[in-house]
PDB file of N, CA and C in Angstrom:
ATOM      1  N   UNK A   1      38.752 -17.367   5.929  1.00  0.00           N
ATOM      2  CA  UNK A   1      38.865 -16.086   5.244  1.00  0.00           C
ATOM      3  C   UNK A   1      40.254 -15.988   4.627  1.00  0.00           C
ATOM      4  N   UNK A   2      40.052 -15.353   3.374  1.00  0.00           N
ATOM      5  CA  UNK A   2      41.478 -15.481   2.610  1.00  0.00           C
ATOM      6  C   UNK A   2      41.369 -14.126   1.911  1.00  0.00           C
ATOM      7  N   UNK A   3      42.197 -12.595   2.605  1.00  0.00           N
ATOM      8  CA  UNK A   3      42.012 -12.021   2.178  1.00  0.00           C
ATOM      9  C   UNK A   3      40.861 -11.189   2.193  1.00  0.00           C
ATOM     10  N   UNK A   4      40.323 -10.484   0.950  1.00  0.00           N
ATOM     11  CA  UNK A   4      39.111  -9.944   1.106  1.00  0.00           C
ATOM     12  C   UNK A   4      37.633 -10.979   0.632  1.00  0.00           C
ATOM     13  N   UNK A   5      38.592 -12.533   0.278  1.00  0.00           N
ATOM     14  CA  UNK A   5      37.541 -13.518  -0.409  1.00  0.00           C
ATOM     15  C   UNK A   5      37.504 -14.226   1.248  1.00  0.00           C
ATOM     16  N   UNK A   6      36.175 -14.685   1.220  1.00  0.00           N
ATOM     17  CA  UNK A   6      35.536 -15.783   2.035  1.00  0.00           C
ATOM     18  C   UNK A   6      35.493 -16.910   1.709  1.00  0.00           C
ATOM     19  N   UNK A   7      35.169 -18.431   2.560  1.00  0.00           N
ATOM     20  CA  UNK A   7      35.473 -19.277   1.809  1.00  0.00           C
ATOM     21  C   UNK A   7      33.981 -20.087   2.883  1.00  0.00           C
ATOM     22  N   UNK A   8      32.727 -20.082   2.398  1.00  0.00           N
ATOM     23  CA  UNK A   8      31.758 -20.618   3.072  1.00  0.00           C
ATOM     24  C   UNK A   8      31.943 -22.360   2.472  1.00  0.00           C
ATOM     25  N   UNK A   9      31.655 -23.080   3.659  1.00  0.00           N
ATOM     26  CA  UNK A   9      31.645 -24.938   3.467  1.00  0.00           C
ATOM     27  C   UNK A   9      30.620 -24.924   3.666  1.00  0.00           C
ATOM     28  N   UNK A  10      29.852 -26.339   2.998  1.00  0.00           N
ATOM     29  CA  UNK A  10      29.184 -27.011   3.427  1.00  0.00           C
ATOM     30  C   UNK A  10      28.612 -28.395   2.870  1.00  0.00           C
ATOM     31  N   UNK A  11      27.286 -28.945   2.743  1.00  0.00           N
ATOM     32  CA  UNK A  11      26.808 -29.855   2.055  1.00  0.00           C
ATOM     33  C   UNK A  11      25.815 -29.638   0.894  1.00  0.00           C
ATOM     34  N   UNK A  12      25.730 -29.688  -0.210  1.00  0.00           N
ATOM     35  CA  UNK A  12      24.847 -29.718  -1.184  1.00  0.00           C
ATOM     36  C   UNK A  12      24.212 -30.408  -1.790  1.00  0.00           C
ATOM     37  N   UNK A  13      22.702 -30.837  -1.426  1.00  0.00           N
ATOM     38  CA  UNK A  13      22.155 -32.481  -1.556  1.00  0.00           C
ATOM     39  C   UNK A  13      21.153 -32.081  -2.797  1.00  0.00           C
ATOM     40  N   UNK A  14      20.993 -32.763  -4.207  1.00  0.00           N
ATOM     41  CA  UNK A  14      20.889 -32.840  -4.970  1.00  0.00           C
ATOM     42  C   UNK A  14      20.597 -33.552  -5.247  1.00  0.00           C
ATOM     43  N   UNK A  15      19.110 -34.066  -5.898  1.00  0.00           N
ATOM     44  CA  UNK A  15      18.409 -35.333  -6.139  1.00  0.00           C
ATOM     45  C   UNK A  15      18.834 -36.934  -5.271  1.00  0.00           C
ATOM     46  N   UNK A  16      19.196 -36.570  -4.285  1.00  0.00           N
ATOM     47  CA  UNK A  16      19.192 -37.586  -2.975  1.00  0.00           C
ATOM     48  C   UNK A  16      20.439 -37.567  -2.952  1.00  0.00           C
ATOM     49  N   UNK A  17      21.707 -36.771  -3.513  1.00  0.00           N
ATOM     50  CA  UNK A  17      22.908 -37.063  -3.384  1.00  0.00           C
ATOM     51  C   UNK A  17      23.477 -36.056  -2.642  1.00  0.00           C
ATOM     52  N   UNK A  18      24.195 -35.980  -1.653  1.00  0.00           N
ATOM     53  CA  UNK A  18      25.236 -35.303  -0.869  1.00  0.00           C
ATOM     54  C   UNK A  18      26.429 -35.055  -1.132  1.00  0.00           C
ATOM     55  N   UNK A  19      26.808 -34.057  -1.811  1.00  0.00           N
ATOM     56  CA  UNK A  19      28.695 -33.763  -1.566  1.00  0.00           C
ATOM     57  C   UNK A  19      28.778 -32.524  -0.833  1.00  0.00           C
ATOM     58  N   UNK A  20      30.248 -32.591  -0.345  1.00  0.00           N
ATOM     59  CA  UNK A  20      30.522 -30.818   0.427  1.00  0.00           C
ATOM     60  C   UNK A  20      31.042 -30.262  -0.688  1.00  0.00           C
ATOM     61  N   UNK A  21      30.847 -28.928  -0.825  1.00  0.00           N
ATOM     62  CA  UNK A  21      31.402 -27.705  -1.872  1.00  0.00           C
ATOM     63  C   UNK A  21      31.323 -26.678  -0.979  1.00  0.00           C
ATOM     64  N   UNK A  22      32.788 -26.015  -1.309  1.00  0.00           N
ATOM     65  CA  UNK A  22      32.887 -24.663  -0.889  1.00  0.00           C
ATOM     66  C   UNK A  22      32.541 -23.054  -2.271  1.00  0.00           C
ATOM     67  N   UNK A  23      31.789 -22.352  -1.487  1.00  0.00           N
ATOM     68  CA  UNK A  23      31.565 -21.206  -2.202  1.00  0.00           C
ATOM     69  C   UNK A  23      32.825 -19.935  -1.969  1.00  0.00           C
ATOM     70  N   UNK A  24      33.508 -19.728  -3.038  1.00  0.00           N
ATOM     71  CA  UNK A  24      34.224 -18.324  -2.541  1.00  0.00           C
ATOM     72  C   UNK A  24      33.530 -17.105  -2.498  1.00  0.00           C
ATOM     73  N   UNK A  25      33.538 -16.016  -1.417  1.00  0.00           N
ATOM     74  CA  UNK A  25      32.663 -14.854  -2.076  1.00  0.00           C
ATOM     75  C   UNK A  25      33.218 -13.900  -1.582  1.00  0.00           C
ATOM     76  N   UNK A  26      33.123 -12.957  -1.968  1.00  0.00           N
ATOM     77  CA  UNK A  26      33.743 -11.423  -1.352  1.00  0.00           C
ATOM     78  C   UNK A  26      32.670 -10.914  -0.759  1.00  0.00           C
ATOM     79  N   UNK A  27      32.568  -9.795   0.325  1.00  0.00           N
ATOM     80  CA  UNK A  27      31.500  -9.123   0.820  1.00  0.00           C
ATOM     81  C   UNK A  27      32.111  -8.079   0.684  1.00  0.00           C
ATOM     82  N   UNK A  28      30.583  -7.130   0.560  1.00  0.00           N
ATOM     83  CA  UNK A  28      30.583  -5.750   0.587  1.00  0.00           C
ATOM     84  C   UNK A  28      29.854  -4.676   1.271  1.00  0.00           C
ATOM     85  N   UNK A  29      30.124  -4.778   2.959  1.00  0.00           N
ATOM     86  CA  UNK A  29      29.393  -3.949   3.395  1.00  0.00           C
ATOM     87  C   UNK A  29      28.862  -2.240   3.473  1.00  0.00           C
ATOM     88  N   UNK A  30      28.030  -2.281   3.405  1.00  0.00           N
ATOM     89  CA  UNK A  30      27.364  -0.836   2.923  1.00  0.00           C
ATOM     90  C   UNK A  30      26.410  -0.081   4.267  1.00  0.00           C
ATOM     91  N   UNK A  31      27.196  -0.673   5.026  1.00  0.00           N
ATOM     92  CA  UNK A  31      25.693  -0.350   6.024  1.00  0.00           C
ATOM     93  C   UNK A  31      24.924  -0.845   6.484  1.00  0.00           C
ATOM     94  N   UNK A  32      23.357  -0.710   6.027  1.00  0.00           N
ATOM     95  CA  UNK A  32      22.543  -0.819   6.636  1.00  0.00           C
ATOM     96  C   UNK A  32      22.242  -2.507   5.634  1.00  0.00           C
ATOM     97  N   UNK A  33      23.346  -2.648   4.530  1.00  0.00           N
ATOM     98  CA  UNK A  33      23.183  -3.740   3.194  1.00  0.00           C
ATOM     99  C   UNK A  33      24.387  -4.188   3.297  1.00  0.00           C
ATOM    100  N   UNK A  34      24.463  -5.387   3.084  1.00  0.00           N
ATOM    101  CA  UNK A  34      25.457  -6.364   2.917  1.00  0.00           C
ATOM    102  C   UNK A  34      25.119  -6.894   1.649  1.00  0.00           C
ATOM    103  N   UNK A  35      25.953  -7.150   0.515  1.00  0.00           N
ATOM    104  CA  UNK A  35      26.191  -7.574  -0.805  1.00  0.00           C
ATOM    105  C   UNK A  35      27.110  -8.732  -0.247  1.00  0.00           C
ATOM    106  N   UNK A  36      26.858 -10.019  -0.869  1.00  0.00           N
ATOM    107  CA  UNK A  36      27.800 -11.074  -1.141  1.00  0.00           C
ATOM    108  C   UNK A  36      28.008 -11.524  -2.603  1.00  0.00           C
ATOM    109  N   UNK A  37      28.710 -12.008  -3.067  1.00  0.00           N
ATOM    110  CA  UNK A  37      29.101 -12.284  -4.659  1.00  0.00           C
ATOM    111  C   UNK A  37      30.181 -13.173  -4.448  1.00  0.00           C
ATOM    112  N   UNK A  38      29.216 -14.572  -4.971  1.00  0.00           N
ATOM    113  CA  UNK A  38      30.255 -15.756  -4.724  1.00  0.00           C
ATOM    114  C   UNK A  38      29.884 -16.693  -5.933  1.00  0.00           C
ATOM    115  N   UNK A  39      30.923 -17.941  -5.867  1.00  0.00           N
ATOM    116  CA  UNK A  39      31.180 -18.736  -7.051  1.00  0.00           C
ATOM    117  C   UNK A  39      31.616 -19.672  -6.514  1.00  0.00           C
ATOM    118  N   UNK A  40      31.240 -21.289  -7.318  1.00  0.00           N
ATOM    119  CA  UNK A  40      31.523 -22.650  -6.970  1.00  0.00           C
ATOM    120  C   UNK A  40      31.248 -23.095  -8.614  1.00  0.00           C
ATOM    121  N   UNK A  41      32.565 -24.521  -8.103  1.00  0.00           N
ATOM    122  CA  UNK A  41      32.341 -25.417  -9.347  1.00  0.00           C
ATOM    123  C   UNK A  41      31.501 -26.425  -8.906  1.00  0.00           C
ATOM    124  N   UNK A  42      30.872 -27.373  -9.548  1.00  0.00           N
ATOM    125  CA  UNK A  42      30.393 -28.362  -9.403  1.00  0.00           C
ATOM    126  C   UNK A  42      30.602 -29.542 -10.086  1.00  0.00           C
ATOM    127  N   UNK A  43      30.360 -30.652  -9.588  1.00  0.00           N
ATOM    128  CA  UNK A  43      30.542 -31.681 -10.697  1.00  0.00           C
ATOM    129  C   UNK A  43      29.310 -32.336 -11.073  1.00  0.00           C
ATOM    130  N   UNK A  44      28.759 -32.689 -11.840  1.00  0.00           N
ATOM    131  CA  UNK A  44      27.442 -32.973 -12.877  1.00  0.00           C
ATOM    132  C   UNK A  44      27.753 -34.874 -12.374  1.00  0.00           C
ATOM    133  N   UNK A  45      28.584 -35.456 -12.614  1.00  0.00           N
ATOM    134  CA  UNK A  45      28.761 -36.467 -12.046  1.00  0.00           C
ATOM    135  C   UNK A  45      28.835 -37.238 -10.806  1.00  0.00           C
ATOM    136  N   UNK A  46      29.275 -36.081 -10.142  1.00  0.00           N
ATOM    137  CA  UNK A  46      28.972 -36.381  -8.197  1.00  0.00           C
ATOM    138  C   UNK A  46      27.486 -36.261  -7.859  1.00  0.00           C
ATOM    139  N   UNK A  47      26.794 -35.925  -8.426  1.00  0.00           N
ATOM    140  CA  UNK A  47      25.486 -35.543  -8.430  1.00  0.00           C
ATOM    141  C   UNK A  47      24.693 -36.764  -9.121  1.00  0.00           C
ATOM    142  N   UNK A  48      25.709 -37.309 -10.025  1.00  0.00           N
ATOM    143  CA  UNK A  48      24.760 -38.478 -11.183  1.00  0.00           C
ATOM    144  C   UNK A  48      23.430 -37.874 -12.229  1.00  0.00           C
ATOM    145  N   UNK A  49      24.254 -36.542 -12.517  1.00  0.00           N
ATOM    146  CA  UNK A  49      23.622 -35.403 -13.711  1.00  0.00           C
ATOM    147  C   UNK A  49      24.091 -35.715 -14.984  1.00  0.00           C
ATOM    148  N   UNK A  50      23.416 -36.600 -15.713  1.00  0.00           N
ATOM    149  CA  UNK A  50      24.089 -36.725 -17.154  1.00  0.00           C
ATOM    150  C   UNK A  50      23.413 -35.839 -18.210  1.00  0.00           C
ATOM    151  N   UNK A  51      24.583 -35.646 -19.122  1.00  0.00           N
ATOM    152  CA  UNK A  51      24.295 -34.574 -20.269  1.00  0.00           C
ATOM    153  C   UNK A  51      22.968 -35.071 -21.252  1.00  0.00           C
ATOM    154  N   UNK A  52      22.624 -34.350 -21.848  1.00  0.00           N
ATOM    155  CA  UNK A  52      21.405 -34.890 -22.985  1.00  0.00           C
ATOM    156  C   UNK A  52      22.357 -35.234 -24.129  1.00  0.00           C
ATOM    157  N   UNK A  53      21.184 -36.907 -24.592  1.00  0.00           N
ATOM    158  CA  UNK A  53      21.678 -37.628 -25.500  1.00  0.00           C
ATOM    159  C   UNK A  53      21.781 -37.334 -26.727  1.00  0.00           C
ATOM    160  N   UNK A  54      22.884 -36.261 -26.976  1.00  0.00           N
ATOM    161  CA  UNK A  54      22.814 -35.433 -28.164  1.00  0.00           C
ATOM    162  C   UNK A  54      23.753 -36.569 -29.307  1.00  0.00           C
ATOM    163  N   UNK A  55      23.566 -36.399 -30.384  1.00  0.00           N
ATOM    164  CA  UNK A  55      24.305 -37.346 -31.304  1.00  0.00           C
ATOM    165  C   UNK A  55      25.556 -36.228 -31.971  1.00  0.00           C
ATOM    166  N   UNK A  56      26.350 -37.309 -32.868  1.00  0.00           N
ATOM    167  CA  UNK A  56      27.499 -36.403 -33.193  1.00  0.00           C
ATOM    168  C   UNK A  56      28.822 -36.269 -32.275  1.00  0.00           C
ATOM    169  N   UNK A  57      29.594 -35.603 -32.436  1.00  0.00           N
ATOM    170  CA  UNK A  57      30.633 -34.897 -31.748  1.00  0.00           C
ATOM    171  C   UNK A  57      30.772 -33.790 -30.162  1.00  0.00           C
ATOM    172  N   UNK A  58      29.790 -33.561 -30.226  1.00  0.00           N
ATOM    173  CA  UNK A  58      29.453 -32.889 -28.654  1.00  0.00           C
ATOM    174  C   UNK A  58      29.439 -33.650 -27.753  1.00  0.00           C
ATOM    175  N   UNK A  59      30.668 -32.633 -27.401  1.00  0.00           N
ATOM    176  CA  UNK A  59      30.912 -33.176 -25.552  1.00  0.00           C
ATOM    177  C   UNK A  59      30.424 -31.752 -24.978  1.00  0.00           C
ATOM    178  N   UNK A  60      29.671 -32.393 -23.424  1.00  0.00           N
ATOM    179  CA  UNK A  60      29.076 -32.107 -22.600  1.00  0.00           C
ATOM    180  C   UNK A  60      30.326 -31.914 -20.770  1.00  0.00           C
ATOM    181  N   UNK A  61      31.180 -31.070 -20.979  1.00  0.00           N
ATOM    182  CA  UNK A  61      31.733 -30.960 -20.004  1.00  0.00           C
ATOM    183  C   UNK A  61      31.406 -31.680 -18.141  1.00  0.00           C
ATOM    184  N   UNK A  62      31.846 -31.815 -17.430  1.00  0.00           N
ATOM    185  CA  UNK A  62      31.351 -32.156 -16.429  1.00  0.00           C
ATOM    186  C   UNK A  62      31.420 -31.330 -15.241  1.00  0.00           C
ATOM    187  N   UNK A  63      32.014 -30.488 -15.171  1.00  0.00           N
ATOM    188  CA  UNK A  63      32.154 -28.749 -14.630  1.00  0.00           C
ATOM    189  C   UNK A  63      30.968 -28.126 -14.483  1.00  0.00           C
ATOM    190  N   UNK A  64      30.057 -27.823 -13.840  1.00  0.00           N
ATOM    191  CA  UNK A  64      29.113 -26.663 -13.945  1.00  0.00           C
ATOM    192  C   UNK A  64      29.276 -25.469 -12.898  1.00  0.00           C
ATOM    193  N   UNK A  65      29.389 -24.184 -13.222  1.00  0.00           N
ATOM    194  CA  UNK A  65      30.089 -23.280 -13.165  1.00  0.00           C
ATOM    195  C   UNK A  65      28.754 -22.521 -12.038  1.00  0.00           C
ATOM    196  N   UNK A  66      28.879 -21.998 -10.734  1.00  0.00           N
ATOM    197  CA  UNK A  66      27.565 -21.550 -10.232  1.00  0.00           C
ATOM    198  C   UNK A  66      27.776 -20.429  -9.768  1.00  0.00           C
ATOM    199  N   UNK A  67      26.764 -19.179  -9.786  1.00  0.00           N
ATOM    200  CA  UNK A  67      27.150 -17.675  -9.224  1.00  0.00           C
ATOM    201  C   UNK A  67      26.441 -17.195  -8.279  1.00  0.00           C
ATOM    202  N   UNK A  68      26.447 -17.062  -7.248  1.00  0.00           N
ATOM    203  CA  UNK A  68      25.424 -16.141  -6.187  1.00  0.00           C
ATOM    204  C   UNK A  68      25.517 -14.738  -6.282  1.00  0.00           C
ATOM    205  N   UNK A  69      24.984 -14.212  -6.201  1.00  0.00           N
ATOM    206  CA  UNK A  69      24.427 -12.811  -6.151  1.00  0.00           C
ATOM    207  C   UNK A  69      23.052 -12.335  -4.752  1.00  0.00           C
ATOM    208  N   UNK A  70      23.996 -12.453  -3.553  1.00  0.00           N
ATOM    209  CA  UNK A  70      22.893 -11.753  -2.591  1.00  0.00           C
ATOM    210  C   UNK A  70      22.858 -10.294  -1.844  1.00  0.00           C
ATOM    211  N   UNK A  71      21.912 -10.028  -1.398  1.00  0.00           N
ATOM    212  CA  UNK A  71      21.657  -8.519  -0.974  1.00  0.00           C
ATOM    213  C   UNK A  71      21.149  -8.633   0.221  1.00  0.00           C
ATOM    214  N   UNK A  72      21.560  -8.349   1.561  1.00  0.00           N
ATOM    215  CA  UNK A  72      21.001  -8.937   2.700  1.00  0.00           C
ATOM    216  C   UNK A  72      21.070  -7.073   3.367  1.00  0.00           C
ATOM    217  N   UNK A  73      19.799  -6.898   3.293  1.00  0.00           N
ATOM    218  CA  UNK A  73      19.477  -5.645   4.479  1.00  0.00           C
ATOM    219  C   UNK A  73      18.704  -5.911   5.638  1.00  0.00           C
ATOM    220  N   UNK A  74      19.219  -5.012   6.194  1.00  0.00           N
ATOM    221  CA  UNK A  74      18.681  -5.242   8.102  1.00  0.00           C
ATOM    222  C   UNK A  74      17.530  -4.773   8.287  1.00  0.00           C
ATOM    223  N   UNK A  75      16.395  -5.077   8.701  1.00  0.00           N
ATOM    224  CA  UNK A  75      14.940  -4.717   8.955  1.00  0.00           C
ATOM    225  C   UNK A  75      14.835  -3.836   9.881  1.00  0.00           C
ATOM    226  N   UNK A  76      13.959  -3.082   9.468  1.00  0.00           N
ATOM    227  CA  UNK A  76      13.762  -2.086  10.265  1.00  0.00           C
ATOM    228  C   UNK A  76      13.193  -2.311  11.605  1.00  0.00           C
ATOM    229  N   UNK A  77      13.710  -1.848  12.662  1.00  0.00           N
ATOM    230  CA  UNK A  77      13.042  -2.171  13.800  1.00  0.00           C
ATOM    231  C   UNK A  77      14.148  -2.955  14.310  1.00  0.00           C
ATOM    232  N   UNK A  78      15.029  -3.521  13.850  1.00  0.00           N
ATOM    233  CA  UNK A  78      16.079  -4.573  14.099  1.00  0.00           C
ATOM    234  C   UNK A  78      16.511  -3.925  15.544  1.00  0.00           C
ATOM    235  N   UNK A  79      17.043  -5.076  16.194  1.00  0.00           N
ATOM    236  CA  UNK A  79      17.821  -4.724  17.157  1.00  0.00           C
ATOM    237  C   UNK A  79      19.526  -5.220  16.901  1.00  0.00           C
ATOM    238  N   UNK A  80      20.185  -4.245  17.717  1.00  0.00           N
ATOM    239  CA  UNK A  80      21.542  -3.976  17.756  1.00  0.00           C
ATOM    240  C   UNK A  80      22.369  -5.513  18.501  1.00  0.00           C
TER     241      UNK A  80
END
């Protein structure tokens, strides 16, 4: 934890390939709802993700940029 940002690890296996990436996310508890809102880079190459064989001058970065957006509420009936 860094702050009000989180810093979740782990492994992300992707067409048979494994790397660790960390997600940063902030939480926002509300109660009975928990909001998370987090972000990771990735690499398109650790993965062995190649760009489409476009002709010309386009480059295809190797960065892919990822966003979570979750909403986690407690069920009713839940216990304490």
């Amino acid at each position: 934890r860094q702050g009000r940002q989180w810093i979740l690890g782990g492994v992300l296996t992707m067409r048979g390939i494994s790397c660790d990436i960390e997600v940063t996310f902030e939480l926002l508890d509300l109660g009975d709802t928990l909001v998370a809102n987090g972000s990771a880079v990735l690499s398109r190459e650790a993965f062995e993700v190649e760009g489409p064989d476009l002709a010309g001058d386009i480059v295809i970065g190797d960065e892919v940029s990822i966003e979570l957006h979750l909403v986690l509420r407690r069920a009713e009936g839940g216990g304490e």
